[in-house]
Protein backbone atom coordinates (compact mmCIF):
# COMPACT_ATOMS: atom_id res chain seq x y z
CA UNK A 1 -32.57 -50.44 35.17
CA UNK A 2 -36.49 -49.76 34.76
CA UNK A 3 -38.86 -51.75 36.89
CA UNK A 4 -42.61 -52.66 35.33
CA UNK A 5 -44.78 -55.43 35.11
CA UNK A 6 -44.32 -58.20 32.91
CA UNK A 7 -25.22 -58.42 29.73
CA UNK A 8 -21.83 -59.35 28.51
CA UNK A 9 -19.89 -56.75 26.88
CA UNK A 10 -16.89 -54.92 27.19
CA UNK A 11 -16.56 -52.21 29.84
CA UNK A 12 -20.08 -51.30 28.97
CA UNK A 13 -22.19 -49.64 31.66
CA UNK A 14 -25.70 -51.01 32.36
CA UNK A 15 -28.42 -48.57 34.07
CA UNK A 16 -31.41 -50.05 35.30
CA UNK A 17 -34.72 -48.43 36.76
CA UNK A 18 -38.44 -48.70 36.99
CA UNK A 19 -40.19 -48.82 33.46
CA UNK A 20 -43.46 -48.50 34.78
CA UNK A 21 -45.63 -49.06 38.47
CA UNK A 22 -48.27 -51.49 38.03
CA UNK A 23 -49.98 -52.97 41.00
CA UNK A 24 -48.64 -56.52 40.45
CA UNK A 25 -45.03 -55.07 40.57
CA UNK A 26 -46.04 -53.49 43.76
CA UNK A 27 -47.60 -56.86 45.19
CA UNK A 28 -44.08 -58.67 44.25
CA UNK A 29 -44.95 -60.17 41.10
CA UNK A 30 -43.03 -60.61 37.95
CA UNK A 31 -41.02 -57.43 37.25
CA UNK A 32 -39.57 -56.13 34.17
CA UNK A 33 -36.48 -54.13 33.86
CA UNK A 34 -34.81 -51.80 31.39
CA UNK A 35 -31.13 -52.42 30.87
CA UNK A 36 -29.59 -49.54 29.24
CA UNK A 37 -26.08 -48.71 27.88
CA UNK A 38 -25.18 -51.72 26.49
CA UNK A 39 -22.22 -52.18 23.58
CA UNK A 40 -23.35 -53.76 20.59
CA UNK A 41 -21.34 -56.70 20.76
CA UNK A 42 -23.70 -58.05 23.33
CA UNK A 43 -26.22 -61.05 22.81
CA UNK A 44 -29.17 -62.02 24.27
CA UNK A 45 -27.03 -64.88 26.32
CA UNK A 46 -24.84 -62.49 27.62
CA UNK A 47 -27.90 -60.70 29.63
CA UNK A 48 -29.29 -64.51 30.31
CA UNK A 49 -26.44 -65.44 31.99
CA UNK A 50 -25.72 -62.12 33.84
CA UNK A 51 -29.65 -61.54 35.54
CA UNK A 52 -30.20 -65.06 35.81
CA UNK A 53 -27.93 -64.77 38.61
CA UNK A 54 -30.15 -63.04 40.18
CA UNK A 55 -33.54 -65.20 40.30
CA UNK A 56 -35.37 -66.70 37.82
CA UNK A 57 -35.63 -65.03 34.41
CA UNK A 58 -39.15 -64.89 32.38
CA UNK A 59 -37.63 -63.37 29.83
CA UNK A 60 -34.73 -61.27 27.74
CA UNK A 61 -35.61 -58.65 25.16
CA UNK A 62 -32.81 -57.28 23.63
CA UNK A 63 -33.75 -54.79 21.05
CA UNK A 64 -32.30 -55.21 17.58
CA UNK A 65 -31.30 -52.83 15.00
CA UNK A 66 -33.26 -53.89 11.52
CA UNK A 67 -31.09 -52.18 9.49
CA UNK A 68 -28.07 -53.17 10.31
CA UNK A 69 -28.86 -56.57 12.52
CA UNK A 70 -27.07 -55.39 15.49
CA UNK A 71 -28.07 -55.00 19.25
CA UNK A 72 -29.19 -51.37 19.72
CA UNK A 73 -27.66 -50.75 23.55
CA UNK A 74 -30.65 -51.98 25.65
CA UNK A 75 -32.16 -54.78 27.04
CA UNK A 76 -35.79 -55.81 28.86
CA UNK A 77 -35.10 -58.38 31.56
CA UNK A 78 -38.42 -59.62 33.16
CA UNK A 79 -37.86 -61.52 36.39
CA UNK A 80 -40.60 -64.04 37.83
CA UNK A 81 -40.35 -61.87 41.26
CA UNK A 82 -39.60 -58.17 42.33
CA UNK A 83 -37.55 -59.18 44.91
CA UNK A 84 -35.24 -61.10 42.41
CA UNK A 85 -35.59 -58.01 40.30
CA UNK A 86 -34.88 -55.52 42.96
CA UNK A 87 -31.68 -57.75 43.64
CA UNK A 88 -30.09 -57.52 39.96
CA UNK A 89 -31.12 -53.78 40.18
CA UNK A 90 -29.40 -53.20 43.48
CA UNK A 91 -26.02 -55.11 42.28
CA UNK A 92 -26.22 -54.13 38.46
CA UNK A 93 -27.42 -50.28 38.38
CA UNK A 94 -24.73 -48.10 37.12
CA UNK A 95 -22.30 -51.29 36.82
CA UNK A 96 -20.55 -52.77 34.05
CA UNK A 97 -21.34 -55.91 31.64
CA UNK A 98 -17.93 -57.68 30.69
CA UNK A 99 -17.32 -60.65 28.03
């Protein structure tokens, strides 16, 4: 999972780390992370329900394929606090998203 300023599936890894340090990440402001590895047959709910968990979501990005209308295998979570942030990051990195 990235970290920077601003998942269901089956058996599917997700990988988190810093996208980017900003100095409102570093004061413990919102915090956006890059989830990684993701099977296609996840939605944007899946990843809600999964981070949210965590602390209070800003936001979900999952990135779509145009082409073929499918998830691509990544996600943006943004969390309203690092500390949330570093908490999904500390349980989810190099874990697995089930349906």
């Amino acid at each position: 999972m990235d970290t920077d300023e601003r998942g269901k599936a089956a058996a599917a890894p997700a990988a988190a780390a810093p996208a980017s340090d900003s100095k409102a990440a570093a004061e413990g402001g919102p915090t956006r992370l890059h989830v990684g590895h993701l099977t296609r047959n996840v939605t944007e709910a899946h990843v809600r329900e999964i981070f949210g968990t965590f602390g209070k979501l800003r936001s979900v990005e999952l990135a779509i394929d145009k082409v073929v209308n499918l998830p691509r295998g990544f996600a943006y979570v943004e969390f309203e606090t690092r500390a949330a942030a570093d908490k999904a990051r500390g349980h989810m990195d190099g874990g697995q998203v089930r349906e």
